[in-house]
Protein backbone atom coordinates (compact mmCIF):
# COMPACT_ATOMS: atom_id res chain seq x y z
CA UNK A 1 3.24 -1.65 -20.08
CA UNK A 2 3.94 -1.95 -16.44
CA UNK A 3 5.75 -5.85 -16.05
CA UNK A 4 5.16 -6.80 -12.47
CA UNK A 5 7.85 -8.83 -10.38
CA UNK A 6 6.73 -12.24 -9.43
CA UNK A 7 6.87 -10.72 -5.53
CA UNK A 8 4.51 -8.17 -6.54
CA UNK A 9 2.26 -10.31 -8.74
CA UNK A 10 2.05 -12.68 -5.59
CA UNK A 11 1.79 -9.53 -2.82
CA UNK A 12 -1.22 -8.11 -5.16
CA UNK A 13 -2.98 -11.33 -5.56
CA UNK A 14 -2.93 -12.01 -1.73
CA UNK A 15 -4.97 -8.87 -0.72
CA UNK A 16 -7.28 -8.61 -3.73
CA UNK A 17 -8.31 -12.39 -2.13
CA UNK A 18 -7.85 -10.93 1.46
CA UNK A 19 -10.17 -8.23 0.09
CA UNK A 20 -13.07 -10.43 -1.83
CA UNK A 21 -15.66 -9.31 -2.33
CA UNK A 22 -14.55 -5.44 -1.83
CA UNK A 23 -12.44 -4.12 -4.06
CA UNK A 24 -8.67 -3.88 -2.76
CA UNK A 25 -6.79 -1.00 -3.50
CA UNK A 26 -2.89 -0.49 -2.92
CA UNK A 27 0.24 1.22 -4.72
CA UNK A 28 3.17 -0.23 -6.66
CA UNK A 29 6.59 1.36 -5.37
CA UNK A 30 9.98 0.79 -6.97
CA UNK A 31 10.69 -2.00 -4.73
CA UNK A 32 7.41 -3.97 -4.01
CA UNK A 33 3.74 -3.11 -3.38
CA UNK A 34 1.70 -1.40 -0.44
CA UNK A 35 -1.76 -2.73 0.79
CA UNK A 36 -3.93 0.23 1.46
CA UNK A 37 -7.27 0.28 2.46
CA UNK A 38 -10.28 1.31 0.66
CA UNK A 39 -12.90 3.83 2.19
CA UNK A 40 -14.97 4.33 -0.60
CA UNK A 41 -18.79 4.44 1.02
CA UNK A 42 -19.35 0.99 -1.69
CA UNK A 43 -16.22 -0.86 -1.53
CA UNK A 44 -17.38 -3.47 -3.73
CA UNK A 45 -17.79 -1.42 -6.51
CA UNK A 46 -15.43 1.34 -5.91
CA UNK A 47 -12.13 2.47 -4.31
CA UNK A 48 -11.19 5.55 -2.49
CA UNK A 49 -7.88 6.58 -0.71
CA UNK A 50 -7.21 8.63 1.85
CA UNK A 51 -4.20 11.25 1.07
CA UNK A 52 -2.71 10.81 4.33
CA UNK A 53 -2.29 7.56 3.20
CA UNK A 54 -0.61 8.54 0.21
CA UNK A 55 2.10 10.84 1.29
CA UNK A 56 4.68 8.33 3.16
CA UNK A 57 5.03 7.38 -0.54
CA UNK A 58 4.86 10.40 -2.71
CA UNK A 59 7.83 10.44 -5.20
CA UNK A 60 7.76 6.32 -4.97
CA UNK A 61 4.50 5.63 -6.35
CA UNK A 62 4.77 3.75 -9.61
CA UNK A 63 1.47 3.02 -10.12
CA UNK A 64 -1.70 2.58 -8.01
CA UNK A 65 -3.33 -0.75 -8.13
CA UNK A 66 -7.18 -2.25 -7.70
CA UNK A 67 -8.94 -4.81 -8.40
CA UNK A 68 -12.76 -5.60 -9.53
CA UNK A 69 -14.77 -8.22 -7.93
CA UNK A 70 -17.28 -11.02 -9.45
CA UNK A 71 -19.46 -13.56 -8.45
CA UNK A 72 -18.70 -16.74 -10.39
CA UNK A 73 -22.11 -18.12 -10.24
CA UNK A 74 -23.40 -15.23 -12.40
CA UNK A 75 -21.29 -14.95 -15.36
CA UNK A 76 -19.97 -11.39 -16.59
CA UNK A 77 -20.84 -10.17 -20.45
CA UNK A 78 -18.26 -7.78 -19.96
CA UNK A 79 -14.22 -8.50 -18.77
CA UNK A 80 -14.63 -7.90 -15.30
CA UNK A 81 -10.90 -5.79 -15.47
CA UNK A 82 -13.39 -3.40 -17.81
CA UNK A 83 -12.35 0.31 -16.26
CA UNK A 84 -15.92 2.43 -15.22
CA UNK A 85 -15.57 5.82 -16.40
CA UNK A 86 -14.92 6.94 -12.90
CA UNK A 87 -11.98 4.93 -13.18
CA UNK A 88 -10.26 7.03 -16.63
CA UNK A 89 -11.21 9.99 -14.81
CA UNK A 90 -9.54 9.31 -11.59
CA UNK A 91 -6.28 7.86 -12.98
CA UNK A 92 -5.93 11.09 -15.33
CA UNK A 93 -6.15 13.06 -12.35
CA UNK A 94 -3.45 10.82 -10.43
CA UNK A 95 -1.09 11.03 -12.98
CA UNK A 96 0.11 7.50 -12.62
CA UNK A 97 -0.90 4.61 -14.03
CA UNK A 98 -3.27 2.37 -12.45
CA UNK A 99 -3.46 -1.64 -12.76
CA UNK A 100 -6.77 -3.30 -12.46
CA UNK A 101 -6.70 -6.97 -12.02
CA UNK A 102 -10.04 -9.13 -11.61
CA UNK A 103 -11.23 -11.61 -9.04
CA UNK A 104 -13.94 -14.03 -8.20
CA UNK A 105 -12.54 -14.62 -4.57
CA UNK A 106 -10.26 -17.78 -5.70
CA UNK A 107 -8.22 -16.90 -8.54
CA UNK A 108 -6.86 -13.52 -9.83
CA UNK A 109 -6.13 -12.22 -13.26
CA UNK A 110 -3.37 -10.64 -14.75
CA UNK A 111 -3.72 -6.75 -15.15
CA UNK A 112 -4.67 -4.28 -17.41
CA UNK A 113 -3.55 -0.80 -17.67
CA UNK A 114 -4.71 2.56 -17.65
CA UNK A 115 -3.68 4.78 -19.76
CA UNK A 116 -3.85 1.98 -22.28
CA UNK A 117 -1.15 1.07 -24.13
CA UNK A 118 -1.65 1.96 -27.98
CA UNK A 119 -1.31 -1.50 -30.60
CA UNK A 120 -0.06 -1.69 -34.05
CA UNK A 121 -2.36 -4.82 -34.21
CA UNK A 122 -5.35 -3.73 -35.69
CA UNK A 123 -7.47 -7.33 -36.06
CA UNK A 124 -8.26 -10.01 -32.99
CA UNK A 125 -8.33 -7.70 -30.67
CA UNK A 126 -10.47 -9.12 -27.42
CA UNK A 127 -13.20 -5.67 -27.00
CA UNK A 128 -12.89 -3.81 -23.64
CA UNK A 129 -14.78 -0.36 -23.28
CA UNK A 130 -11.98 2.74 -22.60
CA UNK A 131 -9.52 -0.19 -23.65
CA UNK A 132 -10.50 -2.41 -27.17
CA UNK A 133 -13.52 -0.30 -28.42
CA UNK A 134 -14.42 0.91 -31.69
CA UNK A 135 -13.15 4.07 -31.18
CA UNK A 136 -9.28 3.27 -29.88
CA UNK A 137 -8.98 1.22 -32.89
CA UNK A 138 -9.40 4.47 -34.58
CA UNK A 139 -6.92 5.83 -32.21
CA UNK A 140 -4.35 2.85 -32.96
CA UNK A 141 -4.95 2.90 -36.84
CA UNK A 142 -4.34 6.96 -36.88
CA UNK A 143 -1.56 6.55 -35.25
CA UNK A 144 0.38 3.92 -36.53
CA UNK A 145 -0.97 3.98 -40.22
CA UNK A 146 -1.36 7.82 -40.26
CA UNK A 147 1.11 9.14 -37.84
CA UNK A 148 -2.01 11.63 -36.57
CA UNK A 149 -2.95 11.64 -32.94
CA UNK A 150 -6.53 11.72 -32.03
CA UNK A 151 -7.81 13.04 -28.70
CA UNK A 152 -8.59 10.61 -26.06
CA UNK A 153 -11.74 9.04 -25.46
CA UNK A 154 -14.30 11.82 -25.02
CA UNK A 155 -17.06 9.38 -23.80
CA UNK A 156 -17.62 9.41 -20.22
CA UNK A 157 -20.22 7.10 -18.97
CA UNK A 158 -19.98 3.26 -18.06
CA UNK A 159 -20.38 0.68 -21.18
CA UNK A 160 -23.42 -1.15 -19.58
CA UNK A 161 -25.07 2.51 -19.76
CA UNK A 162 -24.70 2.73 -23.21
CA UNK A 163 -26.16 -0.35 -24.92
CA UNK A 164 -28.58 0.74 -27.61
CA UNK A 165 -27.63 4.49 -26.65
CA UNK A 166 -27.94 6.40 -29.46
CA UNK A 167 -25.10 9.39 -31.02
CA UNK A 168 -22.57 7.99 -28.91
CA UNK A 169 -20.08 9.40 -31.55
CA UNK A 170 -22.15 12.03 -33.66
CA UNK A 171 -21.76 14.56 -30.55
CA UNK A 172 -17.81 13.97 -30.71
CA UNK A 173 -17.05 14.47 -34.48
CA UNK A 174 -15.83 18.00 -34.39
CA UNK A 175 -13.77 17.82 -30.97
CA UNK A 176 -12.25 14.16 -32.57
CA UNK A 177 -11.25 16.01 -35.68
CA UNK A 178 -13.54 15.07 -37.97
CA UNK A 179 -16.17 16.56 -40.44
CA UNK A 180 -19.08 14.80 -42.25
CA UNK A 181 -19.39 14.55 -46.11
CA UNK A 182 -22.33 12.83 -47.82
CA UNK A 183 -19.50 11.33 -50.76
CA UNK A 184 -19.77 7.91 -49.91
CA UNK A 185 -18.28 7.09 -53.62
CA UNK A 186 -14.91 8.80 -52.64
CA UNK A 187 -14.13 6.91 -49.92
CA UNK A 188 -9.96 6.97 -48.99
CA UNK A 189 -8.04 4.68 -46.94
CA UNK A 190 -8.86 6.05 -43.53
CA UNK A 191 -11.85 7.77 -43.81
CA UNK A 192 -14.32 6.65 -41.13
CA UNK A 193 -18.04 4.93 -40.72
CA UNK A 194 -20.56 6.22 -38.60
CA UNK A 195 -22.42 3.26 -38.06
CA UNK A 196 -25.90 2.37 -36.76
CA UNK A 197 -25.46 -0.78 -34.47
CA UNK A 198 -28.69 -2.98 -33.52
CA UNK A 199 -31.35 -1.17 -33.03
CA UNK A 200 -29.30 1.75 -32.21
CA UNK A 201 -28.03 4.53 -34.75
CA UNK A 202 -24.09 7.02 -34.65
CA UNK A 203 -23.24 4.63 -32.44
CA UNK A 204 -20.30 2.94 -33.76
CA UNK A 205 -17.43 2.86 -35.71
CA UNK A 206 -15.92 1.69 -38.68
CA UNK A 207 -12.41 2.38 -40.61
CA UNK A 208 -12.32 1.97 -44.78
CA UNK A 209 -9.40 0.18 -45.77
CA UNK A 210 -8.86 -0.99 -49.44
CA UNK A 211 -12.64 -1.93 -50.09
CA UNK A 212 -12.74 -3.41 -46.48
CA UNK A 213 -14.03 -1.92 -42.91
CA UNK A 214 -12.01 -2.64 -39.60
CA UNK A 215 -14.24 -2.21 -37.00
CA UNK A 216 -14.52 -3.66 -33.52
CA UNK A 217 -16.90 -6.29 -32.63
CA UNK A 218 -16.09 -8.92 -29.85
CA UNK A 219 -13.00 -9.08 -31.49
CA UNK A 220 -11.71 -6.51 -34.29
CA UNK A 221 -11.86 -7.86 -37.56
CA UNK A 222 -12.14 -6.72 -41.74
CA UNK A 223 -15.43 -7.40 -43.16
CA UNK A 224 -16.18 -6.26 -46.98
CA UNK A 225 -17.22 -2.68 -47.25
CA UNK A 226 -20.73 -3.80 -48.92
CA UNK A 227 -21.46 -5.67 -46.01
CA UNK A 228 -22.17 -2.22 -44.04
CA UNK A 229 -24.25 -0.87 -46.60
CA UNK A 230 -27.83 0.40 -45.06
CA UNK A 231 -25.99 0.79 -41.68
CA UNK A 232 -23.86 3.57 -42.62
CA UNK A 233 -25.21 7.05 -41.14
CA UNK A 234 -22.28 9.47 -42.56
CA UNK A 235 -19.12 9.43 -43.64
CA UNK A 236 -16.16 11.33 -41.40
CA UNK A 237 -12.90 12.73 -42.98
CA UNK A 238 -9.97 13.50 -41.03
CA UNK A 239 -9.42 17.90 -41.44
CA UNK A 240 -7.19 18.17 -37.77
């Protein structure tokens, strides 16, 4: 994770409020932070940077910052810092890091950071779409518990979009690694939960651990495996 100097921290905080309500964009370099401006055709929900603006610091660019902006008087389901798919995709193809702080025009947060940085904590973690969602938990437990490596997130579409969207894993099994088996009564540490969720079905997901599921609400917690039953869809084992 990126650990900003208090200079920078103020520098970034002065032109996301400068910015307010557009969305200010800039770039961390070794030694302090660049204001840049932002020519995306909606600046207050989007950024966009000119290359020429770019190049006086190529080789020096440590990450590249923005921020998203919020109207306190209508409160935000989501964490405003919440990266839009546009977002994953555009910091993949920078190849640097990108900090996203949030502001409703008088105070600023502190920054998240894309590409996330994986957690051996597993339960209390606050959920943010591309971030704290059912499916990097799956990520994180692989990893850590498992010493596999899943693919990234192969969802591409904002989290507002899908709310009661149905398959948002079933389309990704295969490509994640996964197969479907109908033995629910040989369930092994691991093994994962398609899960209907509301009034939508595949579209979350759960980990069995020792007779329990971790899975990601509002915060990831454990809940007893019999609590899920009628909600699970299929079960996925890990074949690589």
């Amino acid at each position: 994770m990126i650990k900003l100097t208090a200079k920078q921290t103020q520098q970034i905080k002065e032109h996301a409020l400068a910015c307010y309500p557009e969305e200010m964009c800039g770039l961390l370099t070794d030694d302090g932070f660049i204001p840049l401006n932002n020519t995306a055709e909606n600046p207050k929900k989007e950024i966009r940077i000119l290359e020429q603006d770019l190049i006086p610091y190529l080789g020096h660019i440590s990450a590249i910052v923005h921020s998203h902006c919020y109207n306190s008087k209508k409160p935000e389901i989501l964490d405003v810092r919440t990266p839009s798919a546009i977002d994953v995709k555009q910091q993949k193809l920078s190849n640097v890091p990108w900090l996203i702080v949030g502001t409703e025009g008088l105070t600023v947060t502190p920054h998240i950071q894309l590409p996330r940085e994986p957690s051996n904590t597993f339960v209390g973690r606050s959920f943010m779409w591309f971030i704290n969602d059912c499916y990097t938990l799956v990520q994180d437990y692989y990893k850590f518990n498992l010493g596999i490596e899943l693919p990234d997130h192969k969802a591409d579409v904002n989290y507002k979009d899908l709310k009661n969207h149905d398959n948002l894993f079933e389309q990704y099994i295969t490509e994640y690694g996964f197969e479907v088996t109908s033995n629910i009564e040989d369930l092994k540490n691991g093994d994962l939960l398609l899960l209907n969720n509301g009034i939508a079905s595949c579209n979350h997901l759960g980990i069995y651990h020792e007779g329990q599921v971790l899975h990601q609400e509002e915060v990831s917690l454990t809940q007893p495996f019999a609590a899920f039953i009628g909600r699970i869809n299929k079960v996925l084992k890990y074949v690589g």
